[in-house]
Structures are given as structure tokens and as C-alpha cells.
C-alpha atoms as a PDB file:
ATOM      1  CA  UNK A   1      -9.423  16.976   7.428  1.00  0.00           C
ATOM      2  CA  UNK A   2     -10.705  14.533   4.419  1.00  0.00           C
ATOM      3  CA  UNK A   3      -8.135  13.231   2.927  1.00  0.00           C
ATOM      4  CA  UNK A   4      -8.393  11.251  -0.602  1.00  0.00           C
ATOM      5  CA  UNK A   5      -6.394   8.309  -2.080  1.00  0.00           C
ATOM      6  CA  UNK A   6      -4.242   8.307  -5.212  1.00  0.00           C
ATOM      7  CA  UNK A   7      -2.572   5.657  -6.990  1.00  0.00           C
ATOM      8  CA  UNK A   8       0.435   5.408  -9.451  1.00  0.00           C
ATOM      9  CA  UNK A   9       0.107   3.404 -12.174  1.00  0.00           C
ATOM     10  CA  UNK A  10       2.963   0.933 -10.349  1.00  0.00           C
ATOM     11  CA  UNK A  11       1.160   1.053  -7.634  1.00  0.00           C
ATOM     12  CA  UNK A  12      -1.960  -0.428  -9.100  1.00  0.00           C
ATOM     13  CA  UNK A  13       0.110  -3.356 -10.864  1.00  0.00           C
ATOM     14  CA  UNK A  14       1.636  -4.496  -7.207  1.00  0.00           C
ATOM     15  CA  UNK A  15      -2.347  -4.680  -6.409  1.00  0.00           C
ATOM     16  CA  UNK A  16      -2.900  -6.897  -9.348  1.00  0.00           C
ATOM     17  CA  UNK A  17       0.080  -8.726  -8.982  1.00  0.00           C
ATOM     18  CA  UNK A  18      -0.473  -9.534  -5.242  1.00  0.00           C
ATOM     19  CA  UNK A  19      -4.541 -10.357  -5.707  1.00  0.00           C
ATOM     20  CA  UNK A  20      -3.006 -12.868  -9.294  1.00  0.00           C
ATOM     21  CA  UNK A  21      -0.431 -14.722  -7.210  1.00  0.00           C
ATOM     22  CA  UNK A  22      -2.930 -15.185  -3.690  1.00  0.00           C
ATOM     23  CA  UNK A  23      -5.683 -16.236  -5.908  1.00  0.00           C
ATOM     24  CA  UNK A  24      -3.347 -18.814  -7.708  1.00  0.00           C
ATOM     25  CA  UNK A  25      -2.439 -20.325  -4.795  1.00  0.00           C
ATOM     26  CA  UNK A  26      -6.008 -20.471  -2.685  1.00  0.00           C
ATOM     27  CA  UNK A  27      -9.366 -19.864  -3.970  1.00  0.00           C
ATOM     28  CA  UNK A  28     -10.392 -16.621  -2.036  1.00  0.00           C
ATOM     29  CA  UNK A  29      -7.364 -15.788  -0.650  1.00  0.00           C
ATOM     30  CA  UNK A  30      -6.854 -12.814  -3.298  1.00  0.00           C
ATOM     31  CA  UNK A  31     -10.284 -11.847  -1.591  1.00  0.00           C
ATOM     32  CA  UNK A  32      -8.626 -11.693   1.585  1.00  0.00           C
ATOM     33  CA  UNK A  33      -5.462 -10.104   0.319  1.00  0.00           C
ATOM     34  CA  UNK A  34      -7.930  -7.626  -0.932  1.00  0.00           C
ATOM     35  CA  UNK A  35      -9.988  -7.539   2.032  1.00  0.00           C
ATOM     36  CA  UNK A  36      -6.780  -6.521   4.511  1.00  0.00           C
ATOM     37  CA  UNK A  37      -4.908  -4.044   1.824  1.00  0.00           C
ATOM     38  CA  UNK A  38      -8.624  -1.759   1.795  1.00  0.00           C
ATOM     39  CA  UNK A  39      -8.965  -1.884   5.735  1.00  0.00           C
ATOM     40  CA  UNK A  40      -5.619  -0.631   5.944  1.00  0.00           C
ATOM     41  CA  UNK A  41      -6.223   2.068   2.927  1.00  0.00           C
ATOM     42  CA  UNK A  42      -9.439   3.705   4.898  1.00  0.00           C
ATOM     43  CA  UNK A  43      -7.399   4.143   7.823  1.00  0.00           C
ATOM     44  CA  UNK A  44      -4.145   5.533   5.850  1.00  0.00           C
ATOM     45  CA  UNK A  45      -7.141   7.835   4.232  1.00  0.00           C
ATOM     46  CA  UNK A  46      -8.791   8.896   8.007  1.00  0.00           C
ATOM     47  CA  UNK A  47      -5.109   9.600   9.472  1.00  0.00           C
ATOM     48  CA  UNK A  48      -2.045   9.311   7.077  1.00  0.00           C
ATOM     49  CA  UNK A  49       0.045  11.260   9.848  1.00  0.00           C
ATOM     50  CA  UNK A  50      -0.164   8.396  12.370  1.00  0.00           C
ATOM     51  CA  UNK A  51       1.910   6.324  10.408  1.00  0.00           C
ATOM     52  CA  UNK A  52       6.177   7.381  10.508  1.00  0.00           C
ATOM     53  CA  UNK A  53       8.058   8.862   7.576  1.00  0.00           C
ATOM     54  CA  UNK A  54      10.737   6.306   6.999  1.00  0.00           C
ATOM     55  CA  UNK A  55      12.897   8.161   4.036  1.00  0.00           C
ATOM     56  CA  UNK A  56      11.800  12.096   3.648  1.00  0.00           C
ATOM     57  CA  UNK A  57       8.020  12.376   3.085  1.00  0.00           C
ATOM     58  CA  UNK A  58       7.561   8.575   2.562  1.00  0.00           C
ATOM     59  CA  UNK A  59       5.467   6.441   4.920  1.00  0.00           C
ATOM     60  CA  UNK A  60       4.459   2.917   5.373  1.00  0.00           C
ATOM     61  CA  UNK A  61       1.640   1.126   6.579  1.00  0.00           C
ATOM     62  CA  UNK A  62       1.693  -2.766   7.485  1.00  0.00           C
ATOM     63  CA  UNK A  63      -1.448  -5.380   5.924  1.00  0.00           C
ATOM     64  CA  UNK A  64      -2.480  -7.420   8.767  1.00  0.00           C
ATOM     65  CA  UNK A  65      -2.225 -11.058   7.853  1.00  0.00           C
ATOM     66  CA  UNK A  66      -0.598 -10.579   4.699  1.00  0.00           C
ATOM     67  CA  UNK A  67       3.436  -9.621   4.491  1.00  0.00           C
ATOM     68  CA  UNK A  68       2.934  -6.119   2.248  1.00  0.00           C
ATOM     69  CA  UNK A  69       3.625  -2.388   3.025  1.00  0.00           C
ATOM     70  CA  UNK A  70       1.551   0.447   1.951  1.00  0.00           C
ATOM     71  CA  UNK A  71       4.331   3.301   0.813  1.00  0.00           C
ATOM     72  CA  UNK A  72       2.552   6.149   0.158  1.00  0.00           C
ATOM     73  CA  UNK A  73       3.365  10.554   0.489  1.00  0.00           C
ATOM     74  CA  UNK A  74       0.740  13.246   1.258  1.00  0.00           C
ATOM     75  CA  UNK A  75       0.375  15.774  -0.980  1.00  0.00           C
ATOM     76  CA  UNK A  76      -1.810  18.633   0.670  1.00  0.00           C
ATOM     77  CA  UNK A  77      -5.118  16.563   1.018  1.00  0.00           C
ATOM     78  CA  UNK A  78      -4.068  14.141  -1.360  1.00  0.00           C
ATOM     79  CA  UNK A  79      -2.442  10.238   0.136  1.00  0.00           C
ATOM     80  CA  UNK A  80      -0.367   9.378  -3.048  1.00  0.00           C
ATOM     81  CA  UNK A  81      -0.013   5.272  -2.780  1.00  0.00           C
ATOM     82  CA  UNK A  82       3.779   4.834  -4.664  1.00  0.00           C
ATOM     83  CA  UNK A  83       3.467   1.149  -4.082  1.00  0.00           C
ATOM     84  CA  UNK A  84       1.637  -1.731  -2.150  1.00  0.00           C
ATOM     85  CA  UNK A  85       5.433  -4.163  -1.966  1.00  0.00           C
ATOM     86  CA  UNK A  86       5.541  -6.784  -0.501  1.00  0.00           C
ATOM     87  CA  UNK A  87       7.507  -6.801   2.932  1.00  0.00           C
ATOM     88  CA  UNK A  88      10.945  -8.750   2.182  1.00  0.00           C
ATOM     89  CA  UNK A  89      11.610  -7.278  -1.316  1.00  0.00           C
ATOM     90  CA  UNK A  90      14.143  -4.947  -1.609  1.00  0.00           C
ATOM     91  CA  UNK A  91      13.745  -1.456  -1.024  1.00  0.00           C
ATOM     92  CA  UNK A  92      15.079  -0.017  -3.771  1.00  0.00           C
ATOM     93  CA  UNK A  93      12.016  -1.169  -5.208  1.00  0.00           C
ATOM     94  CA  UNK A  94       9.631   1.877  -3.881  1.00  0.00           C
ATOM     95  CA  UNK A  95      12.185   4.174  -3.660  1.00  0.00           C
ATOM     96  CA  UNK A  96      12.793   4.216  -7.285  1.00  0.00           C
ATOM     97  CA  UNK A  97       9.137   5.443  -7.131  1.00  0.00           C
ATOM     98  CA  UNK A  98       9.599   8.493  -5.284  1.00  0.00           C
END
């Protein structure tokens, strides 16, 4: 099954708040931040099942290198991305989201 990616609008801001701050600190490394959150995006988008539901239909998928979860749904054949957060904020944060 082909499964397709969806963003909230929050969801698109943690990007762009994640890519401002790496960038600011290290030419590139928003590249890289980049780089790791869209290799872990196609695989959420080949298999969203492999990755556990941690609070009723949410799941979360680790960013190698960088410290951010991927908390996303599925929706039929859609992977709805609530938020790309980075790993020591508070929960509350995503689950506001849902």
C-alpha cells in the first residue's frame, strides 16, 4: 500500500524552525538537519506501521544524528505529520496537536 505524507501547518513551522536555528549555528548543518528529517519521512511514507503508537493513534519516528521526533497519525492512506519536536521538549507540546 502507497501511502502519502501530510503536514499541519505546525508541523511545517517546527521544520522551519529546526532548519533557522541549525543553519545559525553551522553553515550546512540545516542541510543536514534537512537531509536526516526526509530519510526518515520516505521510510515513515513506505511503512508507517513499523513504528509504535505511543498515545492512541500517535506514532513517532527518531532523526538519526539530530535529537527530533517525527509524531505523525495515519489516516486511511494518508501519514498526517502533527509535528517534527525536538526530542527533550515537553510533550504536551504534540499532544496539544492531536
Amino acid at each position: 500500500m502507497k501511502y502519502s505524507l501530510h503536514f499541519i501547518e505546525e508541523a511545517r513551522l517546527d521544520i522551519k524552525e529546526a532548519f533557522q536555528w541549525y543553519d545559525s549555528k553551522l553553515p550546512e548543518l540545516g542541510n543536514s538537519f534537512l537531509d536526516s528529517l526526509y530519510k526518515s519521512l520516505e521510510v515513515i511514507e513506505r511503512n508507517p506501521y513499523q513504528y509504535q503508537i505511543q498515545l492512541r493513534s500517535i506514532r513517532k519516528a527518531v532523526l538519526k544524528r539530530f535529537p527530533y521526533l517525527v509524531i505523525f497519525t495515519i489516516k486511511g492512506q494518508r501519514v498526517i505529520v502533527l509535528g517534527v519536536i525536538h526530542s527533550s521538549r515537553n510533550p504536551t507540546v504534540w499532544k496539544k496537536r492531536t
